[in-house]
PDB file of N, CA and C in Angstrom:
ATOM      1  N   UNK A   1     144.804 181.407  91.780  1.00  0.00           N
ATOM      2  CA  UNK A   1     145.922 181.680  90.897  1.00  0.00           C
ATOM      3  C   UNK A   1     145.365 181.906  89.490  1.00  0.00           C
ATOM      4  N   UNK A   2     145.633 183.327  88.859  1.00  0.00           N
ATOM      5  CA  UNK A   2     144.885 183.099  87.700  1.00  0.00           C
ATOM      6  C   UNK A   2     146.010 182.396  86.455  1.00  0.00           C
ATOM      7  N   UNK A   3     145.663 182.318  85.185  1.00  0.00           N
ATOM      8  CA  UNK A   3     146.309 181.666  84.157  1.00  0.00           C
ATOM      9  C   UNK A   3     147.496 182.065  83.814  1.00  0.00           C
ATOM     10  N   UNK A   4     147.680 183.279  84.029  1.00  0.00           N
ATOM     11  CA  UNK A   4     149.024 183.980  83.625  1.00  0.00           C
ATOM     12  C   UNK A   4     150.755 183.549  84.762  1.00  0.00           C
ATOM     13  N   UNK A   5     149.805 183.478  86.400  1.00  0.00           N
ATOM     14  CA  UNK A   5     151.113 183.391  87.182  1.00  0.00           C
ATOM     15  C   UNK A   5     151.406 181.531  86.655  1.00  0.00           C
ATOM     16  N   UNK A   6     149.918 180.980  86.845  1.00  0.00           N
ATOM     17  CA  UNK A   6     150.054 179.481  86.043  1.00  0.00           C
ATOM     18  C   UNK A   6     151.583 179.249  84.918  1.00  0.00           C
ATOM     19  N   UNK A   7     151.029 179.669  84.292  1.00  0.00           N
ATOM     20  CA  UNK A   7     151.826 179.489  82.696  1.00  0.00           C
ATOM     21  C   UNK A   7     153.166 180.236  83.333  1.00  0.00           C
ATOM     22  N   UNK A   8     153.653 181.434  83.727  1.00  0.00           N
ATOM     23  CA  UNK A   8     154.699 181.474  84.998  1.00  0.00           C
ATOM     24  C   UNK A   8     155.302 180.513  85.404  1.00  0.00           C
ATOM     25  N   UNK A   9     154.370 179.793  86.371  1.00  0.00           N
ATOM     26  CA  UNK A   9     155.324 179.469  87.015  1.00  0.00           C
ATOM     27  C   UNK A   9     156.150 178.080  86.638  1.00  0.00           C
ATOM     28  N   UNK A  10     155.203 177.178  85.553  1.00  0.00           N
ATOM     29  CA  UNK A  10     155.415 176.248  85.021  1.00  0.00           C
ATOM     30  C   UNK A  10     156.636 176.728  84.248  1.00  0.00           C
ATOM     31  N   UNK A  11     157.332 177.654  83.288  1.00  0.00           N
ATOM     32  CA  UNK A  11     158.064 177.672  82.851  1.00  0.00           C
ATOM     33  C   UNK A  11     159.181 178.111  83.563  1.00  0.00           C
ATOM     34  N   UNK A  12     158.947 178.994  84.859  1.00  0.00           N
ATOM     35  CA  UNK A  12     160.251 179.041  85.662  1.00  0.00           C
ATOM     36  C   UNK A  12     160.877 177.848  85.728  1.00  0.00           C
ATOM     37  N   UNK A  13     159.702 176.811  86.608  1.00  0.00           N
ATOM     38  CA  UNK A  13     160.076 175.715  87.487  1.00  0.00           C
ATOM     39  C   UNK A  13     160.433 174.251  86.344  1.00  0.00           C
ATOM     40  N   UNK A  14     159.700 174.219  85.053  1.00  0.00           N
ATOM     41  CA  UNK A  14     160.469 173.655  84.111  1.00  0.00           C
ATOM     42  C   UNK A  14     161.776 174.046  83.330  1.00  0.00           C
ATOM     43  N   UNK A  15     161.991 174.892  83.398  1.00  0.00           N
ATOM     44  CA  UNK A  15     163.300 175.488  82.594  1.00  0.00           C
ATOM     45  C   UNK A  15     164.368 175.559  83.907  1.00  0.00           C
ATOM     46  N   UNK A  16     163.974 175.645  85.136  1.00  0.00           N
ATOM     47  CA  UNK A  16     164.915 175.890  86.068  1.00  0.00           C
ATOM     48  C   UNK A  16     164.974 174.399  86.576  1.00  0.00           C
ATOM     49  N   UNK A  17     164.429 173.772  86.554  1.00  0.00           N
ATOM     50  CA  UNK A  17     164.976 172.432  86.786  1.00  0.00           C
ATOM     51  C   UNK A  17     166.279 171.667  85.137  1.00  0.00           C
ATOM     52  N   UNK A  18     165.873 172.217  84.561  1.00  0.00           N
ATOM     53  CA  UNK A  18     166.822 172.081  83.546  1.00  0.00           C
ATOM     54  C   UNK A  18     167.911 172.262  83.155  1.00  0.00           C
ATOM     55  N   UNK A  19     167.777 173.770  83.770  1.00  0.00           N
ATOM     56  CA  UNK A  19     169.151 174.238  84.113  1.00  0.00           C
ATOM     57  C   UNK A  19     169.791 173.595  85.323  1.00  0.00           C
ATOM     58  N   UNK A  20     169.654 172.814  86.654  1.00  0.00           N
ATOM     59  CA  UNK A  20     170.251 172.601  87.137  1.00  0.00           C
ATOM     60  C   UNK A  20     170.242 171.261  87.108  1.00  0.00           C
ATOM     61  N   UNK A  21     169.287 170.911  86.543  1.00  0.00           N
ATOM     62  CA  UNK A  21     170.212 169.039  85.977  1.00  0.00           C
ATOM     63  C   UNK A  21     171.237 169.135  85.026  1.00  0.00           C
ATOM     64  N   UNK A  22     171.125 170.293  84.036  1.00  0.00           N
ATOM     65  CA  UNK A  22     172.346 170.286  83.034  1.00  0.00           C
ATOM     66  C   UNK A  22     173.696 170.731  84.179  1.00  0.00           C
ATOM     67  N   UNK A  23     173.462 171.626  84.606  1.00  0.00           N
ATOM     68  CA  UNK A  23     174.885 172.275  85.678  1.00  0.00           C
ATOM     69  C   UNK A  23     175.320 170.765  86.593  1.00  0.00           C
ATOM     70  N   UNK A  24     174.175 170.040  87.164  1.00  0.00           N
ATOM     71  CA  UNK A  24     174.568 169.347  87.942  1.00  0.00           C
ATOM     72  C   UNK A  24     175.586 167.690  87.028  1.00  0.00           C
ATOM     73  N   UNK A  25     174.827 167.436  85.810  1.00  0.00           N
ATOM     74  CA  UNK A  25     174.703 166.204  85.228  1.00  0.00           C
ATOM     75  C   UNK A  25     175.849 166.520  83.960  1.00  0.00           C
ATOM     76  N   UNK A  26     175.826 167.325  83.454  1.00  0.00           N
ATOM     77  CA  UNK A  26     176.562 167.409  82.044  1.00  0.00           C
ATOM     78  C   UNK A  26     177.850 167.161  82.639  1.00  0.00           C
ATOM     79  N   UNK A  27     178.597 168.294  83.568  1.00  0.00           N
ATOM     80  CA  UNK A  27     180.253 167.931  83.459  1.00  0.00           C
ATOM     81  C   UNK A  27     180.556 166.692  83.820  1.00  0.00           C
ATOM     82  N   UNK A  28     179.988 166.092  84.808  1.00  0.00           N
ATOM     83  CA  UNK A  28     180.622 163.911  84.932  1.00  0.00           C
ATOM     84  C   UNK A  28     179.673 163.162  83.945  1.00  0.00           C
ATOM     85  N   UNK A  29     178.953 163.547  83.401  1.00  0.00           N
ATOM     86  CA  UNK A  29     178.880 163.032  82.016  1.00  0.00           C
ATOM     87  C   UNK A  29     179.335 162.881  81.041  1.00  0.00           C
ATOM     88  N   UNK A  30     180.387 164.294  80.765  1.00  0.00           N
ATOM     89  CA  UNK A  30     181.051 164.898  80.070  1.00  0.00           C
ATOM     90  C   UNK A  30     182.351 163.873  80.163  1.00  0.00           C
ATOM     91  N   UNK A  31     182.484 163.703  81.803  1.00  0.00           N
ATOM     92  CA  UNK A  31     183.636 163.239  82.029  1.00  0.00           C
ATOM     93  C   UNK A  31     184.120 161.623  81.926  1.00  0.00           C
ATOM     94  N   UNK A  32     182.719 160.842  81.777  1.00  0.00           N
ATOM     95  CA  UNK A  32     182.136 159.590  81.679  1.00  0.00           C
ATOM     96  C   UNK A  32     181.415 159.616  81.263  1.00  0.00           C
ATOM     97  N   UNK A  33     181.089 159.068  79.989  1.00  0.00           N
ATOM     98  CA  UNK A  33     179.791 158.808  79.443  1.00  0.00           C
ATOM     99  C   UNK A  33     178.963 157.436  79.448  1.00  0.00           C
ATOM    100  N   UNK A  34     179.438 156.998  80.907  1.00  0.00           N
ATOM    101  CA  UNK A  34     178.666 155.984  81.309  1.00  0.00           C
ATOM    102  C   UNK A  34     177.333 156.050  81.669  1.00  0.00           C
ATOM    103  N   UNK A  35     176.040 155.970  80.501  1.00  0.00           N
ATOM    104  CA  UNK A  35     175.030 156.803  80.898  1.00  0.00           C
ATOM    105  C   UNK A  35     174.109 154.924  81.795  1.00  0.00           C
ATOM    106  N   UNK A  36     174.532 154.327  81.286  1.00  0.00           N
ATOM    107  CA  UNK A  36     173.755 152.793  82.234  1.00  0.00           C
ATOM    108  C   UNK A  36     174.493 152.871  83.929  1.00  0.00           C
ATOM    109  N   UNK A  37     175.707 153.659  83.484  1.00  0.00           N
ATOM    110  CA  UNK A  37     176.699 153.812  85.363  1.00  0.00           C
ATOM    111  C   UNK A  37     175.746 154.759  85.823  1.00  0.00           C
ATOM    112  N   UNK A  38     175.153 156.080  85.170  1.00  0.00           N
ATOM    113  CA  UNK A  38     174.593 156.875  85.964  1.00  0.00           C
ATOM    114  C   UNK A  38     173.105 156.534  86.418  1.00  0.00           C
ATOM    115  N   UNK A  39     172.594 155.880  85.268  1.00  0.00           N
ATOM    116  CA  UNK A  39     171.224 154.778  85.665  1.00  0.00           C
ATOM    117  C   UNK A  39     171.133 154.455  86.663  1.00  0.00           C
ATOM    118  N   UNK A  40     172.401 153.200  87.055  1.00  0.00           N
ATOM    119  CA  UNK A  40     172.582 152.378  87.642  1.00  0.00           C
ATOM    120  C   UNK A  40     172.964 153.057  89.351  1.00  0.00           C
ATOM    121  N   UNK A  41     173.548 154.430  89.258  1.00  0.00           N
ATOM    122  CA  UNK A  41     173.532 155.242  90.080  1.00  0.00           C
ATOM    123  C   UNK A  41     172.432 155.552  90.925  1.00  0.00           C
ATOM    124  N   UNK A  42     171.193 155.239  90.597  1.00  0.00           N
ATOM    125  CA  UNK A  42     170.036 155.684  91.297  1.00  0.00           C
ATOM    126  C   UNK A  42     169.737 154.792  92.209  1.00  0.00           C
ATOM    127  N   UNK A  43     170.153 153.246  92.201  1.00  0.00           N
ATOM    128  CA  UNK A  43     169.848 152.280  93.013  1.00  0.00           C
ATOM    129  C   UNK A  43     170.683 152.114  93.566  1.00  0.00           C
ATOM    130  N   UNK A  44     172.074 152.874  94.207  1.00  0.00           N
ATOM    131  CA  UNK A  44     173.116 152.101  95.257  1.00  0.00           C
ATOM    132  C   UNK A  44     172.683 151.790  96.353  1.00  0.00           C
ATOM    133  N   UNK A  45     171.249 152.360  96.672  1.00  0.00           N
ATOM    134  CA  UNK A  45     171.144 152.117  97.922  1.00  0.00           C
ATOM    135  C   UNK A  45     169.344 152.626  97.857  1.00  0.00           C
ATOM    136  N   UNK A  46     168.676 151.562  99.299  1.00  0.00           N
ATOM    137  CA  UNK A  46     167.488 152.346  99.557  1.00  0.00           C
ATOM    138  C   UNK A  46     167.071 152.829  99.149  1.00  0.00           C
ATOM    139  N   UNK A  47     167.190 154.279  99.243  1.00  0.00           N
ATOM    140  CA  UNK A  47     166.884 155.623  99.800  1.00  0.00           C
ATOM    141  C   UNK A  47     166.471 156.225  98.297  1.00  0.00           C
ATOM    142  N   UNK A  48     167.984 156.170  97.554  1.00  0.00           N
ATOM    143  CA  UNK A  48     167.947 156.109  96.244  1.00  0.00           C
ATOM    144  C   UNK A  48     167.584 155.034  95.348  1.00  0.00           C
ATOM    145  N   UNK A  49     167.028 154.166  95.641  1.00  0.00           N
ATOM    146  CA  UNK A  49     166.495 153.254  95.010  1.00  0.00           C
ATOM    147  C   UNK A  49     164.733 153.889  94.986  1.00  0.00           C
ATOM    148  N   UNK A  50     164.150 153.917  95.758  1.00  0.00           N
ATOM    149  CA  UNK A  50     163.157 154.748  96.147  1.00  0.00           C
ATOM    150  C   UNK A  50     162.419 155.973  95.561  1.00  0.00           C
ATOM    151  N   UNK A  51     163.569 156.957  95.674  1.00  0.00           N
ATOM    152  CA  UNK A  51     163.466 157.980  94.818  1.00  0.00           C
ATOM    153  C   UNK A  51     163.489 157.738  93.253  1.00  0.00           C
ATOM    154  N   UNK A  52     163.856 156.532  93.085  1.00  0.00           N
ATOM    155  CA  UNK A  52     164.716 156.305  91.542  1.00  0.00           C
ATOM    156  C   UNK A  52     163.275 156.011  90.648  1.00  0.00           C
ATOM    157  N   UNK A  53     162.696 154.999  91.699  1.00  0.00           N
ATOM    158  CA  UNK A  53     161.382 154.366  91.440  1.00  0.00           C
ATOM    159  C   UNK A  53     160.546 155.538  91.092  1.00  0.00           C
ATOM    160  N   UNK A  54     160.376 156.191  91.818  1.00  0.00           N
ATOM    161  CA  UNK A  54     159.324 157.087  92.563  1.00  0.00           C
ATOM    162  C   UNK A  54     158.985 158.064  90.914  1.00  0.00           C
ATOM    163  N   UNK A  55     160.670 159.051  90.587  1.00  0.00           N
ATOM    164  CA  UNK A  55     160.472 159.327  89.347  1.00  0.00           C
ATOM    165  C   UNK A  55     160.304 158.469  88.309  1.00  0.00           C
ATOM    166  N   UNK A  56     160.505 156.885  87.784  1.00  0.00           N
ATOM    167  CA  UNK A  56     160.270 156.028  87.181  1.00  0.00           C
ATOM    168  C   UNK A  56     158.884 156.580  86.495  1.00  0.00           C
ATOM    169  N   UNK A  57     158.305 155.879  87.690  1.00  0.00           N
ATOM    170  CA  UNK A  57     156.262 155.713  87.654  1.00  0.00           C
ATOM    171  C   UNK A  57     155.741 156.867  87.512  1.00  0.00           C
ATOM    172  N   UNK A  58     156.453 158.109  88.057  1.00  0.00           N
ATOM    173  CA  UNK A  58     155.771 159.313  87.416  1.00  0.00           C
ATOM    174  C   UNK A  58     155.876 159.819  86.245  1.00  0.00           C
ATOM    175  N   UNK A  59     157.325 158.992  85.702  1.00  0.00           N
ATOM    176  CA  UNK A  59     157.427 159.106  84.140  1.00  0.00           C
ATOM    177  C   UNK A  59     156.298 158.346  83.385  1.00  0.00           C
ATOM    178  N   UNK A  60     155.864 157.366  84.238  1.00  0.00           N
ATOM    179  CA  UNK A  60     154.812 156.275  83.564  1.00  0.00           C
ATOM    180  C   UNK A  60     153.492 156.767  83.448  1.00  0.00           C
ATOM    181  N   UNK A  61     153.295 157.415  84.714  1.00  0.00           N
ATOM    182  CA  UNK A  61     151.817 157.762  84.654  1.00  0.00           C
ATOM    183  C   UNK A  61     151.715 158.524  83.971  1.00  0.00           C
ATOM    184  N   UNK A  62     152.530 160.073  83.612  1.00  0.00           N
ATOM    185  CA  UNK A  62     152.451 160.949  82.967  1.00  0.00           C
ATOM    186  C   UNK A  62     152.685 160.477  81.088  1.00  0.00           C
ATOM    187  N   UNK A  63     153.173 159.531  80.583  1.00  0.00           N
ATOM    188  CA  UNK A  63     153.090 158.573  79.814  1.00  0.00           C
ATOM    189  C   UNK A  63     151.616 158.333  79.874  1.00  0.00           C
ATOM    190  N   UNK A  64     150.954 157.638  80.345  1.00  0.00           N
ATOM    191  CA  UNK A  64     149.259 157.126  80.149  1.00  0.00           C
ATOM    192  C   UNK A  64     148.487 158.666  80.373  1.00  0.00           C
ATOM    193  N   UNK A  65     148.528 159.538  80.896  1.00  0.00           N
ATOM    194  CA  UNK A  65     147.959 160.240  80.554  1.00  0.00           C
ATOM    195  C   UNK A  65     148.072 161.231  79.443  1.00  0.00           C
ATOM    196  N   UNK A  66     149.499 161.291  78.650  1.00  0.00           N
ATOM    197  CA  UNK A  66     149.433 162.150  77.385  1.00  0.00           C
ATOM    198  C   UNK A  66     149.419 161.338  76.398  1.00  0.00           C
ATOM    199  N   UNK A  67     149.011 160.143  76.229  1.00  0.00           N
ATOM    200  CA  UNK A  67     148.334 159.139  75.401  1.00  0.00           C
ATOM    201  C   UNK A  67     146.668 158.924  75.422  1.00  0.00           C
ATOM    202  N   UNK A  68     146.506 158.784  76.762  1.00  0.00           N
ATOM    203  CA  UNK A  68     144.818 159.115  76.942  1.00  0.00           C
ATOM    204  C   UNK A  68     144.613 160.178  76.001  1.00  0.00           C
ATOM    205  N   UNK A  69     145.183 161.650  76.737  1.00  0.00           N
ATOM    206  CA  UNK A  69     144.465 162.991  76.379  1.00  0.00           C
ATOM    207  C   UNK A  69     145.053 162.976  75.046  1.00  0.00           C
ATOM    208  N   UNK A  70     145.571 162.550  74.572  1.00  0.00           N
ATOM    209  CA  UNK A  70     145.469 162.717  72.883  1.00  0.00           C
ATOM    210  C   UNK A  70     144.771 161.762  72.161  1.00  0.00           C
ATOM    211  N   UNK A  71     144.443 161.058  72.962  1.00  0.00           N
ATOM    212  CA  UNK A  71     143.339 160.539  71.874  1.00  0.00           C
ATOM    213  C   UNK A  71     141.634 160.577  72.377  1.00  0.00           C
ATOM    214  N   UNK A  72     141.284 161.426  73.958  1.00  0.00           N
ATOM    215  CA  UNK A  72     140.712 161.903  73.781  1.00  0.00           C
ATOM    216  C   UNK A  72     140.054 163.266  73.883  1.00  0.00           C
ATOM    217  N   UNK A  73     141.285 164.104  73.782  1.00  0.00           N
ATOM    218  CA  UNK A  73     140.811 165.540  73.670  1.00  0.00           C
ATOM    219  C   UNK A  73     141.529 165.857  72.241  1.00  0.00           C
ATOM    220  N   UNK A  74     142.354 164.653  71.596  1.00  0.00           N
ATOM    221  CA  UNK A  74     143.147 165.561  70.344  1.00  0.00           C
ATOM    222  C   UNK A  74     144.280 166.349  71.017  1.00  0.00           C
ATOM    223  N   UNK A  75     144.731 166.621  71.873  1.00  0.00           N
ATOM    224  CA  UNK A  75     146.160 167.407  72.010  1.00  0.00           C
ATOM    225  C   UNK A  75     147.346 166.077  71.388  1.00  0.00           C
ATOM    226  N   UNK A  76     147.979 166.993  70.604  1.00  0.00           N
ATOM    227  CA  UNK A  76     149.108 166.838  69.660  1.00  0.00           C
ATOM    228  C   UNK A  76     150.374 166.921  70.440  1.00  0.00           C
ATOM    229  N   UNK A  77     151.517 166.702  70.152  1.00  0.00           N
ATOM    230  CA  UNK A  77     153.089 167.013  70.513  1.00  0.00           C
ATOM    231  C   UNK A  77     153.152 166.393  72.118  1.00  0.00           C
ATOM    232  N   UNK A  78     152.610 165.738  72.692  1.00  0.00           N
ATOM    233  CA  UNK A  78     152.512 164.882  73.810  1.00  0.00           C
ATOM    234  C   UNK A  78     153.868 164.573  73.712  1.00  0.00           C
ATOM    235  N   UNK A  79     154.366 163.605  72.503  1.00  0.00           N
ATOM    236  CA  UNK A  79     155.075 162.680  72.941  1.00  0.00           C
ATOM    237  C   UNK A  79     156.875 163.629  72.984  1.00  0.00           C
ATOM    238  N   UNK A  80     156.542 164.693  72.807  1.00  0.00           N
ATOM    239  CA  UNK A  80     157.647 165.532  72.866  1.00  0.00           C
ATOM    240  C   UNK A  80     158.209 165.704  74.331  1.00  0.00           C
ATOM    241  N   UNK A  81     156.844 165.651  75.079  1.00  0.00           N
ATOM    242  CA  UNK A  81     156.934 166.320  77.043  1.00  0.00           C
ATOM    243  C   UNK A  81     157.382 164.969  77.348  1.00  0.00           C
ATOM    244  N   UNK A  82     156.841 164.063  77.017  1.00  0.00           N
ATOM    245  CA  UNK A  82     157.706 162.540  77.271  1.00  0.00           C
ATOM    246  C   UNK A  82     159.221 162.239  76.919  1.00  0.00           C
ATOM    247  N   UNK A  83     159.615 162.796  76.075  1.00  0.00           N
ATOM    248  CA  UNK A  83     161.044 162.887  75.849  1.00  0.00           C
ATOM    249  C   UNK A  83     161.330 163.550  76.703  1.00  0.00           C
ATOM    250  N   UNK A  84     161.074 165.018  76.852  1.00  0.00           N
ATOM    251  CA  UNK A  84     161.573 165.657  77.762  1.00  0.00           C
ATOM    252  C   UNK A  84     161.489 165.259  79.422  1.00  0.00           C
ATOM    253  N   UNK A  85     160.832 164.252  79.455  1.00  0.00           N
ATOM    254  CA  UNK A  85     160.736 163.757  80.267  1.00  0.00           C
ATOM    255  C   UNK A  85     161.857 162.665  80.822  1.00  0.00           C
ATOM    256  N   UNK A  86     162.413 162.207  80.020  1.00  0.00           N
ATOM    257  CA  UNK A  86     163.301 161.088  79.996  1.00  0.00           C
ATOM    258  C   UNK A  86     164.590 161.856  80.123  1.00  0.00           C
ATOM    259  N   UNK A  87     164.966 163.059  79.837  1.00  0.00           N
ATOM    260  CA  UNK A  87     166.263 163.941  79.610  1.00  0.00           C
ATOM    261  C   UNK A  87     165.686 165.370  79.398  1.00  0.00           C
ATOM    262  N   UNK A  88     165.519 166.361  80.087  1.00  0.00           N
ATOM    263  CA  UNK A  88     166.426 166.427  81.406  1.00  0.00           C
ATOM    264  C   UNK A  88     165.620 165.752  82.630  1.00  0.00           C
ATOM    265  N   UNK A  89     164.249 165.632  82.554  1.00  0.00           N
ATOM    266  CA  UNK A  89     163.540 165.028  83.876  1.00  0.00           C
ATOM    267  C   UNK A  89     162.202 165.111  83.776  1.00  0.00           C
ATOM    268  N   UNK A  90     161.645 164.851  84.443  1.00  0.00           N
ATOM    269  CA  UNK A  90     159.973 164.431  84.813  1.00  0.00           C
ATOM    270  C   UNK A  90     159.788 165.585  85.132  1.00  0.00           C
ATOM    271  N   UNK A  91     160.421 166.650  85.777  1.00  0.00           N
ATOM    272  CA  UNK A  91     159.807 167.685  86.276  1.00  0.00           C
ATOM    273  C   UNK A  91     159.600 168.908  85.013  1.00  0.00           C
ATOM    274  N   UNK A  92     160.443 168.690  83.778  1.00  0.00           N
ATOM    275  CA  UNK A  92     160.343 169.473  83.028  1.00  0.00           C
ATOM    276  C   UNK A  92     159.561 168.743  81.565  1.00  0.00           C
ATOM    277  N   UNK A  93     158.910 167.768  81.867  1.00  0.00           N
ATOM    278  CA  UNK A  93     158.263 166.998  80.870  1.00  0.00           C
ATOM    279  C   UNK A  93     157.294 167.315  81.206  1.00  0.00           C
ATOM    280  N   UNK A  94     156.609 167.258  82.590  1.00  0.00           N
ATOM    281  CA  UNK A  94     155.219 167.204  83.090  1.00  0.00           C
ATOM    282  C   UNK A  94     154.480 168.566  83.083  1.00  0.00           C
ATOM    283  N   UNK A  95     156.007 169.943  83.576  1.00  0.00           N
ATOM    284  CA  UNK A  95     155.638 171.270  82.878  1.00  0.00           C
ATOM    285  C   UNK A  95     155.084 171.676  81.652  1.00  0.00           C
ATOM    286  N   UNK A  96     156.122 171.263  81.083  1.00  0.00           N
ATOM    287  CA  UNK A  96     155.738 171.337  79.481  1.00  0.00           C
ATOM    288  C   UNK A  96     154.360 170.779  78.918  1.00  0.00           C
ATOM    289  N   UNK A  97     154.188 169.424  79.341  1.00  0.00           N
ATOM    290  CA  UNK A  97     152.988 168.705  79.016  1.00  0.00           C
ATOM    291  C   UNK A  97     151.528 169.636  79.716  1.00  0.00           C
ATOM    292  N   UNK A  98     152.082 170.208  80.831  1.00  0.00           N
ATOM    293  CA  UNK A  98     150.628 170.917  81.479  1.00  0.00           C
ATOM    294  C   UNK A  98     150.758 172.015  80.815  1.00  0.00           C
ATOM    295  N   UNK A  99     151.433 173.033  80.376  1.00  0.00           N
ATOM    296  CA  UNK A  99     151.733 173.930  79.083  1.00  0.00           C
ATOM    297  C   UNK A  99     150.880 173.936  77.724  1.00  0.00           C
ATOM    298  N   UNK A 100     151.299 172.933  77.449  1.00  0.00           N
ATOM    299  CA  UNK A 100     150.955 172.168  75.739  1.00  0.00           C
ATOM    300  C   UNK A 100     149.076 171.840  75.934  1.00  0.00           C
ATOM    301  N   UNK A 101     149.084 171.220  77.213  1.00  0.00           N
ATOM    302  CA  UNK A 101     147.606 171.449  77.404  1.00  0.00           C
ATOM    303  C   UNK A 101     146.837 171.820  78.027  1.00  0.00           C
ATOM    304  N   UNK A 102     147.327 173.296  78.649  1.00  0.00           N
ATOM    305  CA  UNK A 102     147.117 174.874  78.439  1.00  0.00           C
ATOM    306  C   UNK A 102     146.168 174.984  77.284  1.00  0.00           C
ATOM    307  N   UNK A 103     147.046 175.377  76.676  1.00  0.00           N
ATOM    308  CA  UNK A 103     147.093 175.596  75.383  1.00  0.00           C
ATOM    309  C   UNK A 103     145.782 175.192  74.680  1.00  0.00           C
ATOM    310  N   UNK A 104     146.231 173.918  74.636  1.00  0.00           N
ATOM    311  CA  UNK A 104     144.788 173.455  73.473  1.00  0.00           C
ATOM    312  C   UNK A 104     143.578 173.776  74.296  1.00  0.00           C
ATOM    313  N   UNK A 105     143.431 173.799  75.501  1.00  0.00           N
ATOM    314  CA  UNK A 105     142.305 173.900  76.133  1.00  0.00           C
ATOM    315  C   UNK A 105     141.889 175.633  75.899  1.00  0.00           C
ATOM    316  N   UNK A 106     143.145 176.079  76.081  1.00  0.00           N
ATOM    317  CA  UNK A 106     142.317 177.621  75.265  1.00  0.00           C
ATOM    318  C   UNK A 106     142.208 178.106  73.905  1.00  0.00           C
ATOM    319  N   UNK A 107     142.792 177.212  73.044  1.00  0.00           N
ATOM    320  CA  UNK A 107     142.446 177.660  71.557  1.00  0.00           C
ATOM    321  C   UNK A 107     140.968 176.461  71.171  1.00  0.00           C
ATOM    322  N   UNK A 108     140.842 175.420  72.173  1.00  0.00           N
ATOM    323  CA  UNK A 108     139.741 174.724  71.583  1.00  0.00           C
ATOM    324  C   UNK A 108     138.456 175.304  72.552  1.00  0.00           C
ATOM    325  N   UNK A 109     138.598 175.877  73.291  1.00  0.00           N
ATOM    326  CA  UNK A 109     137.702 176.550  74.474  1.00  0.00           C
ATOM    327  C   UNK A 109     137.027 176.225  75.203  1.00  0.00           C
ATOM    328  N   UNK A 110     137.971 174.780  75.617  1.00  0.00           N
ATOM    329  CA  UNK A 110     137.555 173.696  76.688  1.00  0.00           C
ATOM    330  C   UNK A 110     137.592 174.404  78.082  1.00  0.00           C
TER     331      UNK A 110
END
């Protein structure tokens, strides 16, 4: 895969997960702004308890690693893909974050 379908596809698949957590999440949000009810939504059960976890720790790990790599490669705006991570999701934090360090790796010519 060279760099170009890369950087592709990361922004399809981050921006399109965005769009459909907003389509899916905004209107009963909209409609309740019980955002600890929708939290609390992830654990009714098992299955979803599981999954709930699952994105948790990948919010975490991806957390220790854009703290590592900024302090030791110097990539900057980390803690931005971590927000984005928290709202709309992990899947569009972790895009972004592999994006952002893209990036520095080709303007520093790592």
């Amino acid at each position: 895969m060279n760099s170009r379908l890369f950087t592709a596809l990361l922004v399809v698949l981050g921006a399109g997960f965005a769009a459909v957590f907003v389509i899916l999440v905004l209107p009963p949000l909209l409609q309740n702004a019980d955002v600890l009810g929708a939290f609390a939504g992830g654990f009714v059960n098992p299955f979803a308890a599981g999954y709930s976890l699952d994105v948790i720790f990948c919010w975490l790990i991806l957390a220790v690693w854009v703290i590592y790599e900024a302090k030791l490669k110097g990539i900057r705006h980390g803690w931005v893909t971590l927000v984005l991570g928290v709202v709309p999701g992990v899947a569009t934090g972790f895009a972004a974050y592999l994006l952002l360090r893209t990036r520095h790796e080709q303007r520093s010519g790592s």
